[in-house]
N, C-alpha and C. Protein backbone atom coordinates (compact mmCIF):
# COMPACT_ATOMS: atom_id res chain seq x y z
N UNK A 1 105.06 118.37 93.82
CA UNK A 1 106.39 118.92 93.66
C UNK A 1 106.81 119.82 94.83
N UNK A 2 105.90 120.35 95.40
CA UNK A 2 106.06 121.30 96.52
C UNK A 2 106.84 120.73 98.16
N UNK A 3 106.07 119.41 97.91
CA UNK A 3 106.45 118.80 98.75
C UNK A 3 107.54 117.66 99.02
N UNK A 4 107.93 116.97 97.74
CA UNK A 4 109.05 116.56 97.08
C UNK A 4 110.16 117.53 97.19
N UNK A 5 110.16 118.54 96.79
CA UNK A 5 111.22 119.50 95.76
C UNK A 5 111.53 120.85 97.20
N UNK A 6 110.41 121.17 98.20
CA UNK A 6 110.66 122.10 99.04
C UNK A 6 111.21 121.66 100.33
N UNK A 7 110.53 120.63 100.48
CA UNK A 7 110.44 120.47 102.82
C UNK A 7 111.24 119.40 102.90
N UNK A 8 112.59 119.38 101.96
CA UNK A 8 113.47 118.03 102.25
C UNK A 8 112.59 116.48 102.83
N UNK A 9 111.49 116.28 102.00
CA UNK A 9 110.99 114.42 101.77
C UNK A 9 112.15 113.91 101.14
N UNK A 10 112.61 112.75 101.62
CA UNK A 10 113.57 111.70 101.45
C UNK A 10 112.84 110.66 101.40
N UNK A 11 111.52 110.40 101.11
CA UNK A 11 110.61 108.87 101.08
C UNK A 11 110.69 108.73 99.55
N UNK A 12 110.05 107.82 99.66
CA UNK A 12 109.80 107.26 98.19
C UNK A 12 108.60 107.22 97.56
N UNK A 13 108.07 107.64 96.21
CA UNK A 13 106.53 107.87 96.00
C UNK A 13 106.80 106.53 94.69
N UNK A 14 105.30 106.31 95.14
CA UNK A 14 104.43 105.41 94.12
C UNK A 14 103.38 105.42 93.76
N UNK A 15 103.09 105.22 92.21
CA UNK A 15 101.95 105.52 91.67
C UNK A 15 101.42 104.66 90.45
N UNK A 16 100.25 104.55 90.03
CA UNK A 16 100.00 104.06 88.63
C UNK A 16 100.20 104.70 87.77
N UNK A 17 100.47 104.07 86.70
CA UNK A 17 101.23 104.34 85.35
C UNK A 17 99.85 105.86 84.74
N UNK A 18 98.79 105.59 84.65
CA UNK A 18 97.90 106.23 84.30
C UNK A 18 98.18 107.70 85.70
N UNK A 19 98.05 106.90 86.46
CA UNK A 19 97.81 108.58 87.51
C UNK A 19 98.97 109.47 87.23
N UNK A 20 100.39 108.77 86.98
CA UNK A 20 101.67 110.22 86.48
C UNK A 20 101.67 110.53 85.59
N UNK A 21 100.80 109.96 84.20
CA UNK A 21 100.71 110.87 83.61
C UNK A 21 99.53 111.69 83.38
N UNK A 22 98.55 111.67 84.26
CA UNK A 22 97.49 112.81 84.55
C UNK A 22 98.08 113.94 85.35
N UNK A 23 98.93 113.30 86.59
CA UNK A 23 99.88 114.06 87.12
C UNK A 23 100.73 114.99 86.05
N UNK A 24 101.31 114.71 85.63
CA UNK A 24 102.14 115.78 84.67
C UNK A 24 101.29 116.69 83.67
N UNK A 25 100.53 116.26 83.67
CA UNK A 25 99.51 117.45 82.61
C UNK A 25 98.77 118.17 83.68
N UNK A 26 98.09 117.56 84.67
CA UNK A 26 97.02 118.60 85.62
C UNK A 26 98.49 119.52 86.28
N UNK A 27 99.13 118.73 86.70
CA UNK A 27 100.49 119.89 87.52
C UNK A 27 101.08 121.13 86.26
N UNK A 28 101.40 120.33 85.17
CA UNK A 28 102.27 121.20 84.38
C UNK A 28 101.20 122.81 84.06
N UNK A 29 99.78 122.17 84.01
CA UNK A 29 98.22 123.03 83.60
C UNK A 29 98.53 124.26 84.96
N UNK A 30 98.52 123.65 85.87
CA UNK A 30 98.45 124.33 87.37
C UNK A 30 99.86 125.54 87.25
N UNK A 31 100.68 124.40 87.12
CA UNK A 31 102.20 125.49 87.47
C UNK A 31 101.84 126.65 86.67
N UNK A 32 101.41 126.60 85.31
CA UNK A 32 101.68 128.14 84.16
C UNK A 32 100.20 128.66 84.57
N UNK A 33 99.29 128.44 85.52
CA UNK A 33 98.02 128.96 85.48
C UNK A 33 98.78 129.69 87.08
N UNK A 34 99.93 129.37 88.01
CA UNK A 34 99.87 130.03 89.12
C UNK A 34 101.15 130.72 88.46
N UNK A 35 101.82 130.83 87.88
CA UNK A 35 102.94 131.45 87.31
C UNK A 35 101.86 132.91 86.09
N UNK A 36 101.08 132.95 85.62
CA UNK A 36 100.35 134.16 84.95
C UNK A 36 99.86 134.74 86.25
N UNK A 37 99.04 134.05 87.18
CA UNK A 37 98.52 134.90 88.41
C UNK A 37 99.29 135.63 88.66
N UNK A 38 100.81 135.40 89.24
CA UNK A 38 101.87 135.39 90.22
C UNK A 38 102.50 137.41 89.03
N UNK A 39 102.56 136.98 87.59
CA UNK A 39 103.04 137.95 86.70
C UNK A 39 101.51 139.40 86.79
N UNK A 40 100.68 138.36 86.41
CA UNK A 40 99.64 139.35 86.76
C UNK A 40 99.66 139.97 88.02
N UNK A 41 99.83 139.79 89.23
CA UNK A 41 99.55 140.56 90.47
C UNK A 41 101.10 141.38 90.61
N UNK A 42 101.87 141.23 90.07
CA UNK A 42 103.47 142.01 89.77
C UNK A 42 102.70 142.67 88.62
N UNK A 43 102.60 143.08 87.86
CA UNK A 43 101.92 143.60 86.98
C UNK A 43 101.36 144.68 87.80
N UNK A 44 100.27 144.25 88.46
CA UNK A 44 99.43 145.60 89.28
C UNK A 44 99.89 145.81 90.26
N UNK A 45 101.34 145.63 90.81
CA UNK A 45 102.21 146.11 91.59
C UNK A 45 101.36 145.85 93.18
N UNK A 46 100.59 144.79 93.15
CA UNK A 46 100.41 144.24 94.60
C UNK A 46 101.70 144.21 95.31
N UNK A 47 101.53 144.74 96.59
CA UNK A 47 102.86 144.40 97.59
C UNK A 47 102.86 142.96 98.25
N UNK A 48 102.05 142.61 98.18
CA UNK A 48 101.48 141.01 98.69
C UNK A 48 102.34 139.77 97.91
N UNK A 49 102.62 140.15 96.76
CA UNK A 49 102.93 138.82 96.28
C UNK A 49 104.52 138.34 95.95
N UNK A 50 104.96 137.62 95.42
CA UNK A 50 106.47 136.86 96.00
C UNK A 50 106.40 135.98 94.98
N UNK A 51 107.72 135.45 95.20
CA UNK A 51 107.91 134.12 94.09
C UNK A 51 107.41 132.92 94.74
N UNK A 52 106.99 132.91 96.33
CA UNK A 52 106.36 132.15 96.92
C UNK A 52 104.87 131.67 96.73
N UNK A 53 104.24 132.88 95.69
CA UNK A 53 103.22 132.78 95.35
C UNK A 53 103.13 131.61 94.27
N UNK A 54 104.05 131.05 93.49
CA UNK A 54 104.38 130.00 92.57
C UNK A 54 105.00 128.41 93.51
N UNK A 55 103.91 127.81 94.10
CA UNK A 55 104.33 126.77 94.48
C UNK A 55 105.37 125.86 93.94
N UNK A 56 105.37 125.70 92.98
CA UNK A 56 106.74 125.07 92.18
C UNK A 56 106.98 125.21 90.47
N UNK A 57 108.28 125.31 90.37
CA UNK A 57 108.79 125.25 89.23
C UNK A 57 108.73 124.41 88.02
N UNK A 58 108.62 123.96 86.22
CA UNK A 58 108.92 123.58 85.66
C UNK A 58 109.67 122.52 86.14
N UNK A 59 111.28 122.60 86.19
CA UNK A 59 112.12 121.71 86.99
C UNK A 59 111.81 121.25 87.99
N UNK A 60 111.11 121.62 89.13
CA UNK A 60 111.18 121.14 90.36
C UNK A 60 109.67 119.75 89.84
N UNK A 61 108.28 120.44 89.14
CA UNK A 61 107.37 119.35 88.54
C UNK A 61 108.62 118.33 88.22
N UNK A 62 109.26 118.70 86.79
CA UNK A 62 110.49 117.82 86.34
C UNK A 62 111.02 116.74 87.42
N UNK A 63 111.78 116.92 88.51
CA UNK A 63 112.42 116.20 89.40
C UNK A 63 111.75 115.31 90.31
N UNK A 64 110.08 116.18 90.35
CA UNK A 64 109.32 114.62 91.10
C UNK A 64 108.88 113.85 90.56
N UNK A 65 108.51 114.21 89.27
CA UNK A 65 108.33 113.09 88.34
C UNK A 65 109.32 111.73 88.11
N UNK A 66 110.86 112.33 88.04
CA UNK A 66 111.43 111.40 87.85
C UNK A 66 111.89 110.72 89.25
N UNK A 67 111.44 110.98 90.11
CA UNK A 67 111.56 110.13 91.57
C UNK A 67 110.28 109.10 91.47
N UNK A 68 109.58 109.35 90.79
CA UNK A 68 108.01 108.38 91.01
C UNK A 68 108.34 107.12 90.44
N UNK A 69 108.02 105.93 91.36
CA UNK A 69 108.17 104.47 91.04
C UNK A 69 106.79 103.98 90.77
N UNK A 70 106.43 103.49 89.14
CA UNK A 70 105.43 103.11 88.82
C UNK A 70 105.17 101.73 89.21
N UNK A 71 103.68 101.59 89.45
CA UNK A 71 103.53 99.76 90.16
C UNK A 71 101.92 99.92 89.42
N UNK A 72 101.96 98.62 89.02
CA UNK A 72 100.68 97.99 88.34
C UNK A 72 99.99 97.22 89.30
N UNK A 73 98.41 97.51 89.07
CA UNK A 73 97.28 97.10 89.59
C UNK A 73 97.78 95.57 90.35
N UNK A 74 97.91 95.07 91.08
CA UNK A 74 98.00 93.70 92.05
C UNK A 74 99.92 93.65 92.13
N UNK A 75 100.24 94.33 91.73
CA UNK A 75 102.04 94.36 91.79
C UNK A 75 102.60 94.67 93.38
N UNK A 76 102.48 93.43 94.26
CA UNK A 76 102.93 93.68 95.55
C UNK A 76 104.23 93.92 95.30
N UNK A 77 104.32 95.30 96.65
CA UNK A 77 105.59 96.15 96.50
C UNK A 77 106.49 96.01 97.73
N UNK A 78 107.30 95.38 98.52
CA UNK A 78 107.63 95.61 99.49
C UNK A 78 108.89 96.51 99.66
N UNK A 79 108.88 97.21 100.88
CA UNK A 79 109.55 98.21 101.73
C UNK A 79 110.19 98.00 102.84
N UNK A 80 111.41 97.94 102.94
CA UNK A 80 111.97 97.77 104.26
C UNK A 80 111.72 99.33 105.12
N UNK A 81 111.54 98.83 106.14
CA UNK A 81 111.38 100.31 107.10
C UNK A 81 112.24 100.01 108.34
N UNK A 82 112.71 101.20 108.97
CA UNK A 82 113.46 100.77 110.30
C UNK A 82 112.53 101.96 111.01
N UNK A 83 111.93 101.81 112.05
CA UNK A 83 111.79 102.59 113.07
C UNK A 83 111.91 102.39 114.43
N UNK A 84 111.21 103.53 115.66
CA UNK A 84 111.93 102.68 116.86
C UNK A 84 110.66 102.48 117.15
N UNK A 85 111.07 101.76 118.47
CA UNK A 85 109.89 101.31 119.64
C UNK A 85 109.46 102.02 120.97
N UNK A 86 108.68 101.42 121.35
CA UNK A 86 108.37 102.64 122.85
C UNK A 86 110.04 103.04 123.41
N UNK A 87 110.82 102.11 124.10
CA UNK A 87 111.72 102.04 124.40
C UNK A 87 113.20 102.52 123.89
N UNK A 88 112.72 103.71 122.34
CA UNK A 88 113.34 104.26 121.33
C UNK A 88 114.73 103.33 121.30
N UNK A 89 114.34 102.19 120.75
CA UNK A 89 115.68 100.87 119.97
C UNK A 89 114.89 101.19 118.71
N UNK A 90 115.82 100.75 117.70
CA UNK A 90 115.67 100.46 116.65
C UNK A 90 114.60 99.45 116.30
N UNK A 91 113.60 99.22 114.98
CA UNK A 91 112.90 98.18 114.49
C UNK A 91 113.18 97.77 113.47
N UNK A 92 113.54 96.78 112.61
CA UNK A 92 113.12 97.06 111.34
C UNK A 92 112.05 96.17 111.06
N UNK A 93 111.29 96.37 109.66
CA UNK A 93 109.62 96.09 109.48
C UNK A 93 109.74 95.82 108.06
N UNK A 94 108.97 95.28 107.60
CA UNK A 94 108.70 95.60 105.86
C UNK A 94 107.19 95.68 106.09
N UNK A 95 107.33 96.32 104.85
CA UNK A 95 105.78 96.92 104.78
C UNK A 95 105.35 96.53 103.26
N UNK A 96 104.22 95.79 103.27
CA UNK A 96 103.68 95.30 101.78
C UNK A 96 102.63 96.01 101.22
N UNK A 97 102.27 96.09 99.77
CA UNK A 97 101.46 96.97 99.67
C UNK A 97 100.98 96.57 97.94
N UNK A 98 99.80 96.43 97.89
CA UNK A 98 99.29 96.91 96.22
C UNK A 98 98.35 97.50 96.05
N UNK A 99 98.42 97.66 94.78
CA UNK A 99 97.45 98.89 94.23
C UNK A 99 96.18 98.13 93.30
N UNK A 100 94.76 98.66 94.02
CA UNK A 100 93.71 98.18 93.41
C UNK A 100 92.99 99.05 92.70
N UNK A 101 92.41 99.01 91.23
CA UNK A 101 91.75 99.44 91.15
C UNK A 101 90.63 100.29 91.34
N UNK A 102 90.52 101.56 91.76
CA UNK A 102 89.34 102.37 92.79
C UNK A 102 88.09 102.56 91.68
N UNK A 103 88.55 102.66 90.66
CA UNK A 103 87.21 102.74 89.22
C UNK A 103 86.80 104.46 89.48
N UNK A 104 87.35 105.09 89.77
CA UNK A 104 86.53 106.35 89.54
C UNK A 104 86.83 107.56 89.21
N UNK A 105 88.40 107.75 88.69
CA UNK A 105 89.50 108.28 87.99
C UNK A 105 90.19 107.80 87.44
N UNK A 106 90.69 107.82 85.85
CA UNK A 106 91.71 107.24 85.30
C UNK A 106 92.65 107.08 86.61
N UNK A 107 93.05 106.21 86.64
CA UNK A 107 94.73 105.62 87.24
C UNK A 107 94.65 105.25 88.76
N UNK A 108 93.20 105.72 89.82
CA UNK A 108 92.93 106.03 90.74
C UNK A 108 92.93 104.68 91.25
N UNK A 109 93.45 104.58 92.72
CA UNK A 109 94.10 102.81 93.03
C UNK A 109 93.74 103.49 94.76
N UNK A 110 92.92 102.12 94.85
CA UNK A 110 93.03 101.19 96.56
C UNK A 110 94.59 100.63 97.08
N UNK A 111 95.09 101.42 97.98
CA UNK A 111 96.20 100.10 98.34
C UNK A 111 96.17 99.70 99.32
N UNK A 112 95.97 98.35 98.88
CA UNK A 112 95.91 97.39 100.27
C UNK A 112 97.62 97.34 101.13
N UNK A 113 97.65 97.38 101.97
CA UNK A 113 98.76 97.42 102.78
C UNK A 113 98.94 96.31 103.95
N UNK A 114 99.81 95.81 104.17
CA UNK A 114 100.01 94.81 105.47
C UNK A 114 101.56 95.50 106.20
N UNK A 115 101.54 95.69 107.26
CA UNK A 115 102.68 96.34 108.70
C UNK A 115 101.96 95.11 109.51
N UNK A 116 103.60 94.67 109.64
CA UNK A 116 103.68 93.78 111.24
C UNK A 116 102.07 93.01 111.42
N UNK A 117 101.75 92.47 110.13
CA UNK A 117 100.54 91.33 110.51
C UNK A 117 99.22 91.65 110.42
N UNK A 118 99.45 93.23 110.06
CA UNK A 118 97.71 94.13 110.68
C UNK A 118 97.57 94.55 109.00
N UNK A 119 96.42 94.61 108.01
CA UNK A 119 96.38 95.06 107.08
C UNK A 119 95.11 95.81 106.87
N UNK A 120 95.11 96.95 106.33
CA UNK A 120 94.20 98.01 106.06
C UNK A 120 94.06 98.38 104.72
N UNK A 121 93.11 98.71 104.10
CA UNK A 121 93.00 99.11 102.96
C UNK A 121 92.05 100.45 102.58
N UNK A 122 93.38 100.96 102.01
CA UNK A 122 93.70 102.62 102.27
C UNK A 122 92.82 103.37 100.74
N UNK A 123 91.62 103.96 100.74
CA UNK A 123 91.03 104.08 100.04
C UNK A 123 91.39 105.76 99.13
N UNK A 124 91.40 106.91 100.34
CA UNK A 124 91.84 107.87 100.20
C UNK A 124 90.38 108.69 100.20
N UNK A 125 89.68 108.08 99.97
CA UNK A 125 88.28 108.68 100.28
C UNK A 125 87.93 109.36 101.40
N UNK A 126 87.42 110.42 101.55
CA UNK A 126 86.60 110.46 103.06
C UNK A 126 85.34 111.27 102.94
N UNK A 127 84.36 111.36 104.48
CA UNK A 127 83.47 111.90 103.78
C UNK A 127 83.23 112.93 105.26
């Protein structure tokens, strides 16, 4: 939501049906667990703390939720993209993409991706 709802993103998010709604319970858990901190440290009259200390709002969780486009396990998704080239002209591209199964979190997905012929498959893992 922070990043949706604060730094003007204009992209588009996608997810499995299972991961938004883990999303909305671990976020909604998070928001009222940094919103008591945020009352508690106003409370002991810290000079340190701000409404900045509350990464996002009720509503603002609310509004990225309803931007999220759900896609099922092998549901190729395509995307038109325009970007430029060395020569800053215009491109346009589509970009394909599905979501695999990762097995190791409810809802947690591989997406395989193909740009301009080259395809990678984007795990999210690292070590």
């Amino acid at each position: 939501p922070y990043f949706t709802e604060r730094t003007g993103f204009k992209g588009r998010i996608f997810m499995t049906h299972p991961t938004k709604a883990v999303m909305r319970l671990l976020l909604g858990d998070y928001m009222r667990l940094m919103e008591m901190n945020a009352a508690r440290n106003a409370a002991a009259n810290k000079s340190n703390t701000s409404e900045n200390d509350v990464l996002f709002t009720a509503d603002e969780l609310k509004r990225c939720l309803e931007k999220v486009e759900l896609v099922d396990y092998h549901q190729v998704v395509q995307v038109a993209v325009t970007n430029k080239n060395r020569d800053n002209q215009k491109q346009n591209a589509v970009v394909k993409f599905y979501a695999l199964n990762a097995g190791h979190v409810l809802g947690a997905a591989m997406f395989f991706i193909e740009i301009a012929g080259h395809t990678v498959l984007y795990t999210g893992d690292y070590s």
